[in-house]
C-alpha atoms as a PDB file:
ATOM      1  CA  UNK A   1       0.000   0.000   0.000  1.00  0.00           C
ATOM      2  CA  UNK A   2       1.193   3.256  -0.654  1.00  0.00           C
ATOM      3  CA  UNK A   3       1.495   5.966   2.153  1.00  0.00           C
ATOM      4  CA  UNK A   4      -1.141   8.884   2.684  1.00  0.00           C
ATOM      5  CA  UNK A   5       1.822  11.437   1.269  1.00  0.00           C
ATOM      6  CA  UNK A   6       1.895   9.447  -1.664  1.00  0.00           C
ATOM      7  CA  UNK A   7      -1.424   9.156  -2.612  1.00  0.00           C
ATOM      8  CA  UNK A   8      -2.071  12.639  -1.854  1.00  0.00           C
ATOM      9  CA  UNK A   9       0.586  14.078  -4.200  1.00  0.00           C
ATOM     10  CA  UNK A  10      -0.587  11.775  -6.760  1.00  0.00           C
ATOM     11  CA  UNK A  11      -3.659  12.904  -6.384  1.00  0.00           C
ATOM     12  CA  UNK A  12      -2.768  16.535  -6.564  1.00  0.00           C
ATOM     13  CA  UNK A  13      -0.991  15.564  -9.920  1.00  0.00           C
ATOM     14  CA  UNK A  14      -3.418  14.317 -11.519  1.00  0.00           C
ATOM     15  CA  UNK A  15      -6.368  16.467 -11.083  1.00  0.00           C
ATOM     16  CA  UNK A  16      -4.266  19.004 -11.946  1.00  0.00           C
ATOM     17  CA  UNK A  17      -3.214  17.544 -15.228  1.00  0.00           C
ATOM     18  CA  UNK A  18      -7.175  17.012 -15.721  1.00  0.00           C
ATOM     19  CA  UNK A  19      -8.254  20.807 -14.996  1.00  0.00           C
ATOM     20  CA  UNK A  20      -4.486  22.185 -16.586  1.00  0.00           C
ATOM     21  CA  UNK A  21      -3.845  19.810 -19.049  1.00  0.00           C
ATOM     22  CA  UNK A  22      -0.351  17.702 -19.645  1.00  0.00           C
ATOM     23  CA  UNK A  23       1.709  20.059 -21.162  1.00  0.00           C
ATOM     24  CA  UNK A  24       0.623  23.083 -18.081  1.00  0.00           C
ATOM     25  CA  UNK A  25       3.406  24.207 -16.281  1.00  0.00           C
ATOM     26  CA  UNK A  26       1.089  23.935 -13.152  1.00  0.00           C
ATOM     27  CA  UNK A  27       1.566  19.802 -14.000  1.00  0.00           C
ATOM     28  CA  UNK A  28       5.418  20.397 -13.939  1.00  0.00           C
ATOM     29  CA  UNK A  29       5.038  22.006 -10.784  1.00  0.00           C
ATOM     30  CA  UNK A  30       2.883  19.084  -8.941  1.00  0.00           C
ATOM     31  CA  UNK A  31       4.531  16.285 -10.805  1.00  0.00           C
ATOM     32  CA  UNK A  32       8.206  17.767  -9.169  1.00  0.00           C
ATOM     33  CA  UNK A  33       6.394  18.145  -5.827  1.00  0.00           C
ATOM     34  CA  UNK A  34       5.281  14.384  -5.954  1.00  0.00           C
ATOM     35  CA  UNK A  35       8.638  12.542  -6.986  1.00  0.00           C
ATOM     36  CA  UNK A  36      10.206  14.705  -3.982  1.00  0.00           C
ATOM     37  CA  UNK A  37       7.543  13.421  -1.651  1.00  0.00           C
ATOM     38  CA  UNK A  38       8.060  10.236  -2.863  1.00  0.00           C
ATOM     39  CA  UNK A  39      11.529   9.813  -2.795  1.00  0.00           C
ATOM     40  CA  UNK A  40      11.611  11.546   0.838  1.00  0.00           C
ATOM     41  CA  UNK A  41       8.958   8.768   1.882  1.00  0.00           C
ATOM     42  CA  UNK A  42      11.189   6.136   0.830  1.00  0.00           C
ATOM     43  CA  UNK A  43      14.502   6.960   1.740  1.00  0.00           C
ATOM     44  CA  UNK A  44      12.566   7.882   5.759  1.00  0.00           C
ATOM     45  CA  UNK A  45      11.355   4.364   5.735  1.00  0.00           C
ATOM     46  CA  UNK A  46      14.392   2.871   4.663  1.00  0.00           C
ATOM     47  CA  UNK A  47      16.836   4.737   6.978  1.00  0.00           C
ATOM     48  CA  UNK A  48      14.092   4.275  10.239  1.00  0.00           C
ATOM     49  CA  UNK A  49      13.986   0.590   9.241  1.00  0.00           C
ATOM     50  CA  UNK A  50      18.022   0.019   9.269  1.00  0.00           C
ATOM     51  CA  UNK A  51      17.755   2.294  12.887  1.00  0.00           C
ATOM     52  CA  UNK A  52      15.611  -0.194  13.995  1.00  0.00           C
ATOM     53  CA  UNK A  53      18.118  -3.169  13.093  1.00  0.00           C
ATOM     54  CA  UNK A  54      21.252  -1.532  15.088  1.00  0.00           C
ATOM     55  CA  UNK A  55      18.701  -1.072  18.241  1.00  0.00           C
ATOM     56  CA  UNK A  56      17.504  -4.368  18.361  1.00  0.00           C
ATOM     57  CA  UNK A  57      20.721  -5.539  17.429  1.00  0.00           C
ATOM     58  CA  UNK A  58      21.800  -3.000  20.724  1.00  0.00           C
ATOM     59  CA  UNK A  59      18.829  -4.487  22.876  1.00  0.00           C
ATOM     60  CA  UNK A  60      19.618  -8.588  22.197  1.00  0.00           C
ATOM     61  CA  UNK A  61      23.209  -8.226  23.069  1.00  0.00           C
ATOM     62  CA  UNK A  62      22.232  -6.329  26.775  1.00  0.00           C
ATOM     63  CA  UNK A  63      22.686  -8.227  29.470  1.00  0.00           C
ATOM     64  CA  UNK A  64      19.824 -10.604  31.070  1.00  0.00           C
ATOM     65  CA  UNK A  65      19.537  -8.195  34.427  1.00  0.00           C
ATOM     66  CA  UNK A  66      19.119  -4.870  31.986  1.00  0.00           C
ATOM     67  CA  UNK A  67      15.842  -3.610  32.325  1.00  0.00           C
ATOM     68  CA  UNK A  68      15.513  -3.364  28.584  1.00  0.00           C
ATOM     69  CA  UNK A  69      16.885  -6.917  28.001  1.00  0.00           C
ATOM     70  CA  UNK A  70      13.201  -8.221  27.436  1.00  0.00           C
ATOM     71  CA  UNK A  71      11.623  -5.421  26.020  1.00  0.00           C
ATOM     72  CA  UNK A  72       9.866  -6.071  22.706  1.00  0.00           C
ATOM     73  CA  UNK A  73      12.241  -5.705  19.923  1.00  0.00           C
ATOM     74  CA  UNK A  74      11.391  -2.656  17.139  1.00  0.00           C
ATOM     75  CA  UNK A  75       9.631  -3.433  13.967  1.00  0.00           C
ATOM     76  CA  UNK A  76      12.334  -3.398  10.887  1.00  0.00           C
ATOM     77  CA  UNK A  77      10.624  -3.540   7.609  1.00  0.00           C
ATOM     78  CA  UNK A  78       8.675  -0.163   7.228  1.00  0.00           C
ATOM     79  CA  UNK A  79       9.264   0.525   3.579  1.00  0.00           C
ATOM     80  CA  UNK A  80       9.113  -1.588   0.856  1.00  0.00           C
ATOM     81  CA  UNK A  81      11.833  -2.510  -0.853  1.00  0.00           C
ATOM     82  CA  UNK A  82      12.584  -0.624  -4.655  1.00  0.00           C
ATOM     83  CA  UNK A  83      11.406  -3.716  -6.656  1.00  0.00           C
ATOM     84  CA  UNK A  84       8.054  -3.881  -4.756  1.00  0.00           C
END
């Protein structure tokens, strides 16, 4: 599923291309704004999924006596992967 930001800019993008037309510059415009949303989307899953790797990584080598030691380790695939 793609995320809410997603959607929304793709949404943006295309109404506008239906009330502007392709070749509008006010198309350019959205169609710029969506990749950049896009690509920001993707690369802030990525990155928060590899930060959530090191810290369980972090929390399963603490000792047994750490209070953290059985906490419930962090969820590591939020994005999905380019091919998807």
């Amino acid at each position: 599923m793609p995320s809410s930001h997603s959607a929304t800019v793709t949404a943006l993008a295309l109404a506008v291309e239906l009330q502007e037309g392709f070749g509008g510059s006010m198309f350019a415009v959205s169609l710029v704004i969506a990749c950049v949303v896009m690509y920001d989307a993707f690369g802030v899953r990525l990155q928060a999924g590899r930060q959530a790797e090191v810290l369980n990584q972090i929390v399963y080598e603490l000792p047994a006596e750490h209070p953290l030691a059985e906490s419930r380790p962090l969820q590591e695939l939020l994005r999905h992967t380019p091919s998807q």
